[in-house]
PDB file of N, CA and C in Angstrom:
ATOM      1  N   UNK A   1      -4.138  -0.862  -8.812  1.00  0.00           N
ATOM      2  CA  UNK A   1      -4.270   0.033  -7.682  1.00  0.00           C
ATOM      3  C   UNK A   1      -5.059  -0.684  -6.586  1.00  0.00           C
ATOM      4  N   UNK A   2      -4.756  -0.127  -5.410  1.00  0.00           N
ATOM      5  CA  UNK A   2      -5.177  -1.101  -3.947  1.00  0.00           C
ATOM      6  C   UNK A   2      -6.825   0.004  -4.199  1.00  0.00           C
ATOM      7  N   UNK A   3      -7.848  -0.594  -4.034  1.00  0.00           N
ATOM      8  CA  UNK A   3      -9.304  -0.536  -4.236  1.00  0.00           C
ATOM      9  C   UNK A   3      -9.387   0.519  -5.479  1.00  0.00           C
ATOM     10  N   UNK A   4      -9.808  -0.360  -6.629  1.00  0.00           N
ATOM     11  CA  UNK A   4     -10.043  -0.130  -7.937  1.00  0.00           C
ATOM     12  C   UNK A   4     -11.292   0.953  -7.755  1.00  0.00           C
ATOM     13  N   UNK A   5     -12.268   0.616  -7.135  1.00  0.00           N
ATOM     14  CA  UNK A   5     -13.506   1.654  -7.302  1.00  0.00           C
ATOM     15  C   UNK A   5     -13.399   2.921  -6.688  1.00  0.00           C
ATOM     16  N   UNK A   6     -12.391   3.002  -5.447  1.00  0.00           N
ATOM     17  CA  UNK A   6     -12.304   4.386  -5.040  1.00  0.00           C
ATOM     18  C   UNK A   6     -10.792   4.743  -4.829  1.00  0.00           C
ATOM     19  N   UNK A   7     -10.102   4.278  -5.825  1.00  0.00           N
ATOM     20  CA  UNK A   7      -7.853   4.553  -5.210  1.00  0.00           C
ATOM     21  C   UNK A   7      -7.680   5.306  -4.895  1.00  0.00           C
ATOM     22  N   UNK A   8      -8.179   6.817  -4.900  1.00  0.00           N
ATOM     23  CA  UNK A   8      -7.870   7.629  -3.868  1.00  0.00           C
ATOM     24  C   UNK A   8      -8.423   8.273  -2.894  1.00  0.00           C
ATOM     25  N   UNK A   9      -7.544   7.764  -1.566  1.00  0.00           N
ATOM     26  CA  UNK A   9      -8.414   7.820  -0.232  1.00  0.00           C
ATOM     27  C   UNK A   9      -8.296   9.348   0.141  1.00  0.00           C
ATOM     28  N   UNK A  10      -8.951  10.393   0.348  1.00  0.00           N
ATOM     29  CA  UNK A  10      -9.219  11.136   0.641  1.00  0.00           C
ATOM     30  C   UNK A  10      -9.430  11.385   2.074  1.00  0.00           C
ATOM     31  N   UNK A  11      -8.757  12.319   3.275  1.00  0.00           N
ATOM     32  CA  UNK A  11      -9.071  12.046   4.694  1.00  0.00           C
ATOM     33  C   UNK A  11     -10.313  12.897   5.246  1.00  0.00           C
ATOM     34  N   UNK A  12     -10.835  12.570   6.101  1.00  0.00           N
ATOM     35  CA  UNK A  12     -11.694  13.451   6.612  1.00  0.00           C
ATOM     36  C   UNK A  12     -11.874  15.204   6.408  1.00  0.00           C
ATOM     37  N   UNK A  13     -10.941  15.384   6.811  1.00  0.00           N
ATOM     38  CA  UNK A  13     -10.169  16.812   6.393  1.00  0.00           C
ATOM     39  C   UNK A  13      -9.826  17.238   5.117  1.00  0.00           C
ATOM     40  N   UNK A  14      -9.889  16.461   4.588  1.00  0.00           N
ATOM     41  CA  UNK A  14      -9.604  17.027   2.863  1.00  0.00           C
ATOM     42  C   UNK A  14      -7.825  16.904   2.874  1.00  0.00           C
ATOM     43  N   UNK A  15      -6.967  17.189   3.656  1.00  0.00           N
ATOM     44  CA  UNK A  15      -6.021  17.530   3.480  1.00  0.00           C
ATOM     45  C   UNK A  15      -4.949  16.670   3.231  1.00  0.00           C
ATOM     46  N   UNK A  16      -5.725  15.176   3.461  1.00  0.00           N
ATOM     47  CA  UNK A  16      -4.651  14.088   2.799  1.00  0.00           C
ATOM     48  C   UNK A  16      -4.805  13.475   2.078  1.00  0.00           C
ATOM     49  N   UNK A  17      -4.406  13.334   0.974  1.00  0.00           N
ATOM     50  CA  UNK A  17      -4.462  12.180  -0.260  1.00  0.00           C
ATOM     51  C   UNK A  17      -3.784  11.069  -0.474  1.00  0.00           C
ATOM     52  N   UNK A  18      -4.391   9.677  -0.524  1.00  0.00           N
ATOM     53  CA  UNK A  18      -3.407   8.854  -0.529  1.00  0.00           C
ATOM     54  C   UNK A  18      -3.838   7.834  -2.136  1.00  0.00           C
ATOM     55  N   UNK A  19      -2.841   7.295  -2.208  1.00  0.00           N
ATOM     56  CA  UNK A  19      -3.548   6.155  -3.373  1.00  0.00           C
ATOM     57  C   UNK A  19      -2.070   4.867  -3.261  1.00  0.00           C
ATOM     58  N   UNK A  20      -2.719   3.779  -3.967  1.00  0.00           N
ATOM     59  CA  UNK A  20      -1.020   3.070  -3.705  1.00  0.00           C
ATOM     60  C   UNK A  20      -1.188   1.307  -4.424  1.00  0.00           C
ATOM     61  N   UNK A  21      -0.781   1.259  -5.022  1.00  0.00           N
ATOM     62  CA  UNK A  21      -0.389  -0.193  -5.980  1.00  0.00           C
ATOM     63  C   UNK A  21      -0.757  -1.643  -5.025  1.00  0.00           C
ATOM     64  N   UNK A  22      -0.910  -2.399  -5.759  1.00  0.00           N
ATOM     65  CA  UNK A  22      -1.095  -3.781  -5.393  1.00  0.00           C
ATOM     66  C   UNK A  22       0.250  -4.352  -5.188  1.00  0.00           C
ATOM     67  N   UNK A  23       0.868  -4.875  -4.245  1.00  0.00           N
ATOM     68  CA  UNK A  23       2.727  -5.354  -4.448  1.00  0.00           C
ATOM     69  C   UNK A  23       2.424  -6.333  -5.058  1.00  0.00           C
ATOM     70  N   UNK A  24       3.851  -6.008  -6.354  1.00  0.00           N
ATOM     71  CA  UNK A  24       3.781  -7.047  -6.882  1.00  0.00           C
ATOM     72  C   UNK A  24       4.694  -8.583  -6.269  1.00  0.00           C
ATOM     73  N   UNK A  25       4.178  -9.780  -6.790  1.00  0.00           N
ATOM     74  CA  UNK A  25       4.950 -10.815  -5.925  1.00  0.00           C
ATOM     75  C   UNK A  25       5.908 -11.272  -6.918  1.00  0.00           C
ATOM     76  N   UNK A  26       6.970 -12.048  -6.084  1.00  0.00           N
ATOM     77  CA  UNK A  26       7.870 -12.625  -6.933  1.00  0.00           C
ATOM     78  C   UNK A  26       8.599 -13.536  -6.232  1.00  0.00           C
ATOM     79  N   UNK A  27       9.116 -14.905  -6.737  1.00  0.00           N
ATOM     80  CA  UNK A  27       9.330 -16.061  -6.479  1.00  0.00           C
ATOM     81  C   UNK A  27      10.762 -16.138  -5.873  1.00  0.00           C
ATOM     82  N   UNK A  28      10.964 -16.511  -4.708  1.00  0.00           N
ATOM     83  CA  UNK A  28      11.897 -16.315  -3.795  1.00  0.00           C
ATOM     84  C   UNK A  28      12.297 -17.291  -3.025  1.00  0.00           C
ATOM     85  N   UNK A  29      13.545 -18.375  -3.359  1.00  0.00           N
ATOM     86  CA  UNK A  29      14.255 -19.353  -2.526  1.00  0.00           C
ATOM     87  C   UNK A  29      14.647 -18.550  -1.438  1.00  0.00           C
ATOM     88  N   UNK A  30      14.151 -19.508  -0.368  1.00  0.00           N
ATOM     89  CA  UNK A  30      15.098 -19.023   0.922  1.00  0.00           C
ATOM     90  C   UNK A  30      16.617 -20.157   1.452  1.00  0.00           C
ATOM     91  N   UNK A  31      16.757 -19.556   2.256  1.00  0.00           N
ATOM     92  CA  UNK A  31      18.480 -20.244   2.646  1.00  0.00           C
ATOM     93  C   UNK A  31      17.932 -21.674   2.798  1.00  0.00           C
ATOM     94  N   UNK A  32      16.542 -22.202   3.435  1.00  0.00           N
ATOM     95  CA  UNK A  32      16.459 -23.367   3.661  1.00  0.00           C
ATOM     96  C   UNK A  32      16.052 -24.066   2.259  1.00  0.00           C
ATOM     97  N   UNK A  33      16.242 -23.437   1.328  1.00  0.00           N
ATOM     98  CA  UNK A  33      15.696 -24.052  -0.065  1.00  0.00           C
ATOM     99  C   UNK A  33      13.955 -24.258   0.004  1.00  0.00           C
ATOM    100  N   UNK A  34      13.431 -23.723   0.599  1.00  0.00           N
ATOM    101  CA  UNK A  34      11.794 -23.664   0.120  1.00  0.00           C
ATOM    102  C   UNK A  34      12.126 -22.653  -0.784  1.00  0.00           C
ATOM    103  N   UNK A  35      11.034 -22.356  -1.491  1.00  0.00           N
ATOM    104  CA  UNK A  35      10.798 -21.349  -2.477  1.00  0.00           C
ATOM    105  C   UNK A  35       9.148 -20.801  -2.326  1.00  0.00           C
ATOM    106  N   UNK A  36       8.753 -19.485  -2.198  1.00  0.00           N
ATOM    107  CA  UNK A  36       7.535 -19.085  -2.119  1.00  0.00           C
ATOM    108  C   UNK A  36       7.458 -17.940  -3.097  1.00  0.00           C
ATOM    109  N   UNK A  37       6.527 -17.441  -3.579  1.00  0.00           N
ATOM    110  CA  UNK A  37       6.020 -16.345  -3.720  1.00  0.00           C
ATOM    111  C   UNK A  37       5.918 -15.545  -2.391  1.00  0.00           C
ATOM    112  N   UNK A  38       6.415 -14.273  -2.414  1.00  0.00           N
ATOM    113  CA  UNK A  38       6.724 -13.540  -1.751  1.00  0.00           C
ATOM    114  C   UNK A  38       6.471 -11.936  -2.100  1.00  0.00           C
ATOM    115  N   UNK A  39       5.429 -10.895  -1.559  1.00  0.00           N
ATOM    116  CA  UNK A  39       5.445  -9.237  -2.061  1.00  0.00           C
ATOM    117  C   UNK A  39       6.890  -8.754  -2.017  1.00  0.00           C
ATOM    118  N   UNK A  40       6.652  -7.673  -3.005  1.00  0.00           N
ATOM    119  CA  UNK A  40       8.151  -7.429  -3.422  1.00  0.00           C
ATOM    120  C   UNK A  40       7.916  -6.111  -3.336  1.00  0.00           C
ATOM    121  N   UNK A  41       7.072  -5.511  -3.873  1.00  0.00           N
ATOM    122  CA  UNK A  41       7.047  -4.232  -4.405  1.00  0.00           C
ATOM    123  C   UNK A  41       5.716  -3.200  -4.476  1.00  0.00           C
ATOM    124  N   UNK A  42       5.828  -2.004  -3.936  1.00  0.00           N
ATOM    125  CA  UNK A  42       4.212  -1.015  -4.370  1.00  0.00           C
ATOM    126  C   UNK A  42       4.574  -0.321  -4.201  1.00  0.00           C
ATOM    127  N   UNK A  43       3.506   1.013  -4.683  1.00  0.00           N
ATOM    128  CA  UNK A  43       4.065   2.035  -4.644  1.00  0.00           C
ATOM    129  C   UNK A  43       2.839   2.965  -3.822  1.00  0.00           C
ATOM    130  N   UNK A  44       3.182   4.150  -3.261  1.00  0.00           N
ATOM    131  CA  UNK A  44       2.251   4.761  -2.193  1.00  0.00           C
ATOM    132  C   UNK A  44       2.764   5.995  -3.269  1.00  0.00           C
ATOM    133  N   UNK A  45       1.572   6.902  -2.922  1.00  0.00           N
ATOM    134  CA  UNK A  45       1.464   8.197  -3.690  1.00  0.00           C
ATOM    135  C   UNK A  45       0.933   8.835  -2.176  1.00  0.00           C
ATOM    136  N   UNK A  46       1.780  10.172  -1.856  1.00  0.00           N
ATOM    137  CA  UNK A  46       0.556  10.750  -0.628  1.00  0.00           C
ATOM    138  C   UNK A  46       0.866  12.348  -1.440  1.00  0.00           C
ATOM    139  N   UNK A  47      -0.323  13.387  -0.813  1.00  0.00           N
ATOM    140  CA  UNK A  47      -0.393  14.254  -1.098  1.00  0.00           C
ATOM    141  C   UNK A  47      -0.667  15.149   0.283  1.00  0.00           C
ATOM    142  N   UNK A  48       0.330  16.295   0.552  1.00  0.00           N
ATOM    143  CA  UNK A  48      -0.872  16.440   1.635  1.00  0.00           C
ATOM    144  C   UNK A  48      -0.805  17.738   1.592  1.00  0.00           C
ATOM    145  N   UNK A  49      -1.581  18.515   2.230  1.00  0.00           N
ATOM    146  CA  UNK A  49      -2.050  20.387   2.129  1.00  0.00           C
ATOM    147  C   UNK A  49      -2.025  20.201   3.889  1.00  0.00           C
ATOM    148  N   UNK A  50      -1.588  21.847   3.434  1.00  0.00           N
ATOM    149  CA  UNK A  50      -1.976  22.354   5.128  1.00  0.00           C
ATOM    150  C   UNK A  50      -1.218  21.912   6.227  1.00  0.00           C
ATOM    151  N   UNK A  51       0.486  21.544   5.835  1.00  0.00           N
ATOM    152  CA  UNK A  51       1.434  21.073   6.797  1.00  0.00           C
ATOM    153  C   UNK A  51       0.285  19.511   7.280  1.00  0.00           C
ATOM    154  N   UNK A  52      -0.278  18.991   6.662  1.00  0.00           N
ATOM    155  CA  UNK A  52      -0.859  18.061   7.174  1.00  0.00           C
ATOM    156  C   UNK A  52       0.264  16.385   7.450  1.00  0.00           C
ATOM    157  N   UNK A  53      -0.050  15.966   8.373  1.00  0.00           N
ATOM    158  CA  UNK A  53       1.309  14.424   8.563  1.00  0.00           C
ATOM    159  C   UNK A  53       0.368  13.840   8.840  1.00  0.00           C
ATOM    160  N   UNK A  54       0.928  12.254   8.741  1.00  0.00           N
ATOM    161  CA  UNK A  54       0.613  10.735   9.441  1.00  0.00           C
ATOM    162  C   UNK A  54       0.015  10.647   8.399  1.00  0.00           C
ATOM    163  N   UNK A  55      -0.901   9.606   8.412  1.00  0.00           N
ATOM    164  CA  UNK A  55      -1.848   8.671   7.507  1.00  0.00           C
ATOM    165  C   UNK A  55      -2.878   8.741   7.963  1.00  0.00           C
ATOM    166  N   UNK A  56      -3.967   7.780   7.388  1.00  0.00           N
ATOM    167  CA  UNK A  56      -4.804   7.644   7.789  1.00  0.00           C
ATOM    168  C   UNK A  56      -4.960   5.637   7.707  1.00  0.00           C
ATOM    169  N   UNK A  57      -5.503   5.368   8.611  1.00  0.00           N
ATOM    170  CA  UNK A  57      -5.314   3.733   8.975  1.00  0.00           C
ATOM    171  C   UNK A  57      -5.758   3.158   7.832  1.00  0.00           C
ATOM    172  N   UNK A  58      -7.010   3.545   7.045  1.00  0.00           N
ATOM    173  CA  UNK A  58      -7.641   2.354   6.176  1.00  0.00           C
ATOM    174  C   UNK A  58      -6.666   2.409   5.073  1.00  0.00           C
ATOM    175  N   UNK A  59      -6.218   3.437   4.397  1.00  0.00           N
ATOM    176  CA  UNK A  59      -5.139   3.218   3.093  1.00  0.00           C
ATOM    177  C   UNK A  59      -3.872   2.496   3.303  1.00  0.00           C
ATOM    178  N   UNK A  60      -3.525   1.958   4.962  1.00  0.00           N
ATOM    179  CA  UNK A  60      -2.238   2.028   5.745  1.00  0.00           C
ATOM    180  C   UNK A  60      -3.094   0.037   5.698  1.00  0.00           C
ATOM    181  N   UNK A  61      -4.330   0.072   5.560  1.00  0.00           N
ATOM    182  CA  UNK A  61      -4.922  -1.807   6.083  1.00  0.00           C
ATOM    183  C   UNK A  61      -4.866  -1.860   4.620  1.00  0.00           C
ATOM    184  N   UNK A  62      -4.892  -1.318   3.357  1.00  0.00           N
ATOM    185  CA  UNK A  62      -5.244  -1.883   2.077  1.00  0.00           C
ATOM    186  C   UNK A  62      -3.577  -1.905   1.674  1.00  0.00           C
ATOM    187  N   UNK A  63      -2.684  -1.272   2.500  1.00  0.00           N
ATOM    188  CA  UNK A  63      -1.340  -1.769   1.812  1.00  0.00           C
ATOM    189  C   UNK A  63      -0.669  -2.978   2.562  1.00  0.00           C
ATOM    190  N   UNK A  64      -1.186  -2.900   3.892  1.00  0.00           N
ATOM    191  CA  UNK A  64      -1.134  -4.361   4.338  1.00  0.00           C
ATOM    192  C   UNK A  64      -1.723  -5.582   4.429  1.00  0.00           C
ATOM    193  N   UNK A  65      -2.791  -5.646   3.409  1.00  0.00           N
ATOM    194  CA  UNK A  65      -3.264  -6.859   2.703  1.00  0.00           C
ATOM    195  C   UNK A  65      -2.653  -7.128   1.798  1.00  0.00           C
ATOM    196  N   UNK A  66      -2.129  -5.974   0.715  1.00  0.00           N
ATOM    197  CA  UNK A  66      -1.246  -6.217  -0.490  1.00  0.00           C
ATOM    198  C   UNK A  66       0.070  -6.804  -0.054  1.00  0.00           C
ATOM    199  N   UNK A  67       0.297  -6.713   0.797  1.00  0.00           N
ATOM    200  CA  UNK A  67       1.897  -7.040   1.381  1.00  0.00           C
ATOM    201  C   UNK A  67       1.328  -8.468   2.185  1.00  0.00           C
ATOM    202  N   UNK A  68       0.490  -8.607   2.345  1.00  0.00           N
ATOM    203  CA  UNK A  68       0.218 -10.085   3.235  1.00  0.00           C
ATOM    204  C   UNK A  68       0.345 -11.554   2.871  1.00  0.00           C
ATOM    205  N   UNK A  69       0.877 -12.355   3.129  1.00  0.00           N
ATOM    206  CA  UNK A  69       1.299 -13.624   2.201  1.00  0.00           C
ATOM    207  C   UNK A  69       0.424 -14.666   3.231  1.00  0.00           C
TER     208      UNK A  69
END
């Protein structure tokens, strides 16, 4: 899980819940024949009360470190 000590981010408001996986990587030739490790995969959990939408940015920066190569 993206931050082990607290995975679920809770919003100001109470009314959004988020939590969401580390992507996993996996080894990927491209057309020019390099090959990298590359994110492949995570998973986002949201919860929300109270017709509540959007996100909130910091759970939205810990899935784009997991996705960052």
């Amino acid at each position: 899980m993206n931050n082990e000590d607290n995975p679920i981010k809770v919003s100001k408001d109470g009314n959004l819940l988020q939590a969401s996986t580390i992507a996993d990587k996996i080894y990927y030739k491209f057309n020019n024949g390099e090959g990298h490790l590359v994110p492949y995969t995570f998973v986002e959990f949201v919860e929300r009360r109270n017709k509540r939408d959007g996100f909130e940015s910091e759970n939205a920066r810990e899935i784009f470190k997991s996705t960052n190569v």
